[in-house]
Protein backbone atom coordinates (compact mmCIF):
# COMPACT_ATOMS: atom_id res chain seq x y z
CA UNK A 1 -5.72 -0.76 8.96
CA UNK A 2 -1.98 -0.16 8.37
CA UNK A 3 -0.50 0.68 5.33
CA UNK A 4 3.42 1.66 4.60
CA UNK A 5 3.43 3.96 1.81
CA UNK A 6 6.73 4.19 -0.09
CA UNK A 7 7.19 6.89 -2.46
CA UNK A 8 9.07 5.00 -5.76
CA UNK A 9 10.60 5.58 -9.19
CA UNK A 10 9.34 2.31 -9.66
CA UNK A 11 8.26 -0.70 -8.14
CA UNK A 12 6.76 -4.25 -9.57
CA UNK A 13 5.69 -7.40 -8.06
CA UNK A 14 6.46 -10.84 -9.40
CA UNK A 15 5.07 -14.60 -8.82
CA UNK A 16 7.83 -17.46 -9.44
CA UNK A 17 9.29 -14.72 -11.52
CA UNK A 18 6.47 -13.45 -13.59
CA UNK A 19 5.73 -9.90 -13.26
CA UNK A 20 2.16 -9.29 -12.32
CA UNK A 21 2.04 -5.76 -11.28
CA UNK A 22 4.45 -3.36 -12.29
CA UNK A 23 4.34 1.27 -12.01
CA UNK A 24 6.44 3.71 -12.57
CA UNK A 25 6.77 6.85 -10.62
CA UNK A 26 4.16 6.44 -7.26
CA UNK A 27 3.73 4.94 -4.34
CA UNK A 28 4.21 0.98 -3.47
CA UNK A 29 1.44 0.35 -1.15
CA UNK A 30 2.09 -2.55 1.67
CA UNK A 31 -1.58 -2.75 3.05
CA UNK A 32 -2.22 -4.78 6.37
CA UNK A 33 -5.91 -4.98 7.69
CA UNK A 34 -6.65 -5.79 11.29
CA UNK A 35 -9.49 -7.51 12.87
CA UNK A 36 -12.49 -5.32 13.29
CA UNK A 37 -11.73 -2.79 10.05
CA UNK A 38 -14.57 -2.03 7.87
CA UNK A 39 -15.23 -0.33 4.54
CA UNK A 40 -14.97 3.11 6.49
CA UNK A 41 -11.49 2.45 7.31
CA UNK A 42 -10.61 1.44 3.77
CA UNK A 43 -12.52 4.69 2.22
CA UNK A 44 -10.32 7.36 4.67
CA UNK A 45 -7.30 5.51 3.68
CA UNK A 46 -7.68 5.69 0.39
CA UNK A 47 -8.44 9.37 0.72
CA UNK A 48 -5.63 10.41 2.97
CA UNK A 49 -2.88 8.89 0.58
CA UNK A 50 -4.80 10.20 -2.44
CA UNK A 51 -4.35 14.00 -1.07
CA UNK A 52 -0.89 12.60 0.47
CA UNK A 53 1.75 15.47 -0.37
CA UNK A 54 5.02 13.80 -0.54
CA UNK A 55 6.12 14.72 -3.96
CA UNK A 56 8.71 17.85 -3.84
CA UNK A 57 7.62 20.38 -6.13
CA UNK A 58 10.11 23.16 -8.06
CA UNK A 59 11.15 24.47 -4.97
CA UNK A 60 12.26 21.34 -3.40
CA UNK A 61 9.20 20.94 -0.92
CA UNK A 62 7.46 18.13 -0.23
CA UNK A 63 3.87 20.19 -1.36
CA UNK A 64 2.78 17.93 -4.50
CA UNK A 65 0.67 15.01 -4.19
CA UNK A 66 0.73 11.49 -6.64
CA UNK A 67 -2.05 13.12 -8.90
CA UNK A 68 0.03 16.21 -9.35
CA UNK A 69 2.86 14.13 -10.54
CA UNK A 70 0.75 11.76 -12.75
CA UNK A 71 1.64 8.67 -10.04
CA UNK A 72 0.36 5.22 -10.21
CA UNK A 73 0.18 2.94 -7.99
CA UNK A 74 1.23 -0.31 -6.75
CA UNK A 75 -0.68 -1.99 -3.90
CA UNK A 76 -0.04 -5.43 -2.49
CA UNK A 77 -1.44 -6.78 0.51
CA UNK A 78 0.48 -7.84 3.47
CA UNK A 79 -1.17 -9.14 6.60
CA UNK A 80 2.61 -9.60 8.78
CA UNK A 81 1.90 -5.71 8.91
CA UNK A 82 -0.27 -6.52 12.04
CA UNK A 83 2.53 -8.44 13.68
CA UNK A 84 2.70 -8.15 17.71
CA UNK A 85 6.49 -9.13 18.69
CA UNK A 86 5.69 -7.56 22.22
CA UNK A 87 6.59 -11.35 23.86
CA UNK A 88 8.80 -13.52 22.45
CA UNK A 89 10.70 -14.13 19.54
CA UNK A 90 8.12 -15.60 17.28
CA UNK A 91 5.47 -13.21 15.56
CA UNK A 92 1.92 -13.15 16.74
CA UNK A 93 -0.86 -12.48 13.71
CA UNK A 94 -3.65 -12.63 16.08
CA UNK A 95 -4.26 -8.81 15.53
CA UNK A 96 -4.59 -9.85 11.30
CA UNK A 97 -8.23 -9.96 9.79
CA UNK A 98 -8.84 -13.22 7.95
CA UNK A 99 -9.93 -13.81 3.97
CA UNK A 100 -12.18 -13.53 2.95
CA UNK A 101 -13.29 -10.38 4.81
CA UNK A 102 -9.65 -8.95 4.33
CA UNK A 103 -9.55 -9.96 0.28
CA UNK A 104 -12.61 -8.23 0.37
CA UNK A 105 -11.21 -4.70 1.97
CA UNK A 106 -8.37 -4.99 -0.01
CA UNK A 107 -9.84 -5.24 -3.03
CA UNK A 108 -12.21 -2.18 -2.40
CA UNK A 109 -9.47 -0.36 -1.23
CA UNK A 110 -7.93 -0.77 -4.63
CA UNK A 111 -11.22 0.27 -6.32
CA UNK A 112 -11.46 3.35 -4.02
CA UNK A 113 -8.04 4.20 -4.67
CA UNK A 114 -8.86 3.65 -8.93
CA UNK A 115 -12.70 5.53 -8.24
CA UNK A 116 -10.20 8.82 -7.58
CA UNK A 117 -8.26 8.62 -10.82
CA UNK A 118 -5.06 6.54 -9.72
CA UNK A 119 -3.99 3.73 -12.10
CA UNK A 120 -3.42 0.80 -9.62
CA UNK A 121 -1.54 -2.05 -9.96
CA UNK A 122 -1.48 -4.83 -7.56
CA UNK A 123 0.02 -7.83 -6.18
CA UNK A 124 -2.05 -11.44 -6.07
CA UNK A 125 -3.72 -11.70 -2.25
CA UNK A 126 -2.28 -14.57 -0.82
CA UNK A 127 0.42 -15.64 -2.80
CA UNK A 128 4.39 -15.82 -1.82
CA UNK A 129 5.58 -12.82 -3.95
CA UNK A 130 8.63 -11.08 -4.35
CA UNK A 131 8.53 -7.23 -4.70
CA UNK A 132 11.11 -5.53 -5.92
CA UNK A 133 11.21 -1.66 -5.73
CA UNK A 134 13.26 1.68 -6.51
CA UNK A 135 12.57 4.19 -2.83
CA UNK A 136 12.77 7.72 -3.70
CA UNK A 137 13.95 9.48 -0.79
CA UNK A 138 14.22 6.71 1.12
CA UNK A 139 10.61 8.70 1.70
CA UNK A 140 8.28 6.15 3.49
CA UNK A 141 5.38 6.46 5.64
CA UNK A 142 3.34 4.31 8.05
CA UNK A 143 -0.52 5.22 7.79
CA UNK A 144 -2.74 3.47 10.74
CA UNK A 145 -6.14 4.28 10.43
């Protein structure tokens, strides 16, 4: 499982340019699942980023985490996270899980994430989407679990 965390003022998602997920201050989550990941994967991802500390606090460190700043977040799937561009110039997805097992981990990813407190907002799995975002930093992070 890969996920790229982005730490935002905001972020939304739109399909043919109607908003259907759409946060404030958080974190825009690009998630990627790989062949053999399983509901273990998805639970200690959704733990590290809950405890995640990437929010500076009054001192200017990077010590507060999304709950300690009343985050939300935005999570959208993304399987071209798994891409191998080792050989050649064309993309290889091989490495990508498949629906409906990876709709599946997504979506309880989500709920994990909402079973710890977080108001999540998400993207539509499958569908050509355009996301538009505000990076605060830039502050991003790739998470491979």
């Amino acid at each position: 499982m890969r996920v790229v965390i982005q730490r935002v003022n905001k972020a939304q998602v739109a399909i043919d340019n109607e908003v259907v997920g759409k946060i404030k201050r958080g974190f825009l989550l690009l998630v990627g699942l790989r062949n053999g990941d399983e509901l273990e994967q998805v639970k200690k991802a959704a733990d590290k980023i809950a405890k995640m500390r990437i929010f500076e606090d009054k001192d200017g460190k990077t010590n507060l985490s999304l709950k300690d700043v009343n985050g939300e977040i935005l999570s959208v799937s993304q399987f071209t996270l798994l891409a191998n561009t080792k050989k050649g110039n064309r993309p290889s997805f091989v490495e990508a899980m498949r629906p409906p097992k990876s709709k599946q981990l997504w979506e309880d990813f989500n709920h994990e994430l909402e079973d710890k407190g977080f108001h999540v907002e998400t993207g539509e799995f499958g569908a050509d989407m355009q996301v538009s975002l505000e990076n605060d930093g830039p502050f991003t992070i790739v998470l491979d679990i």
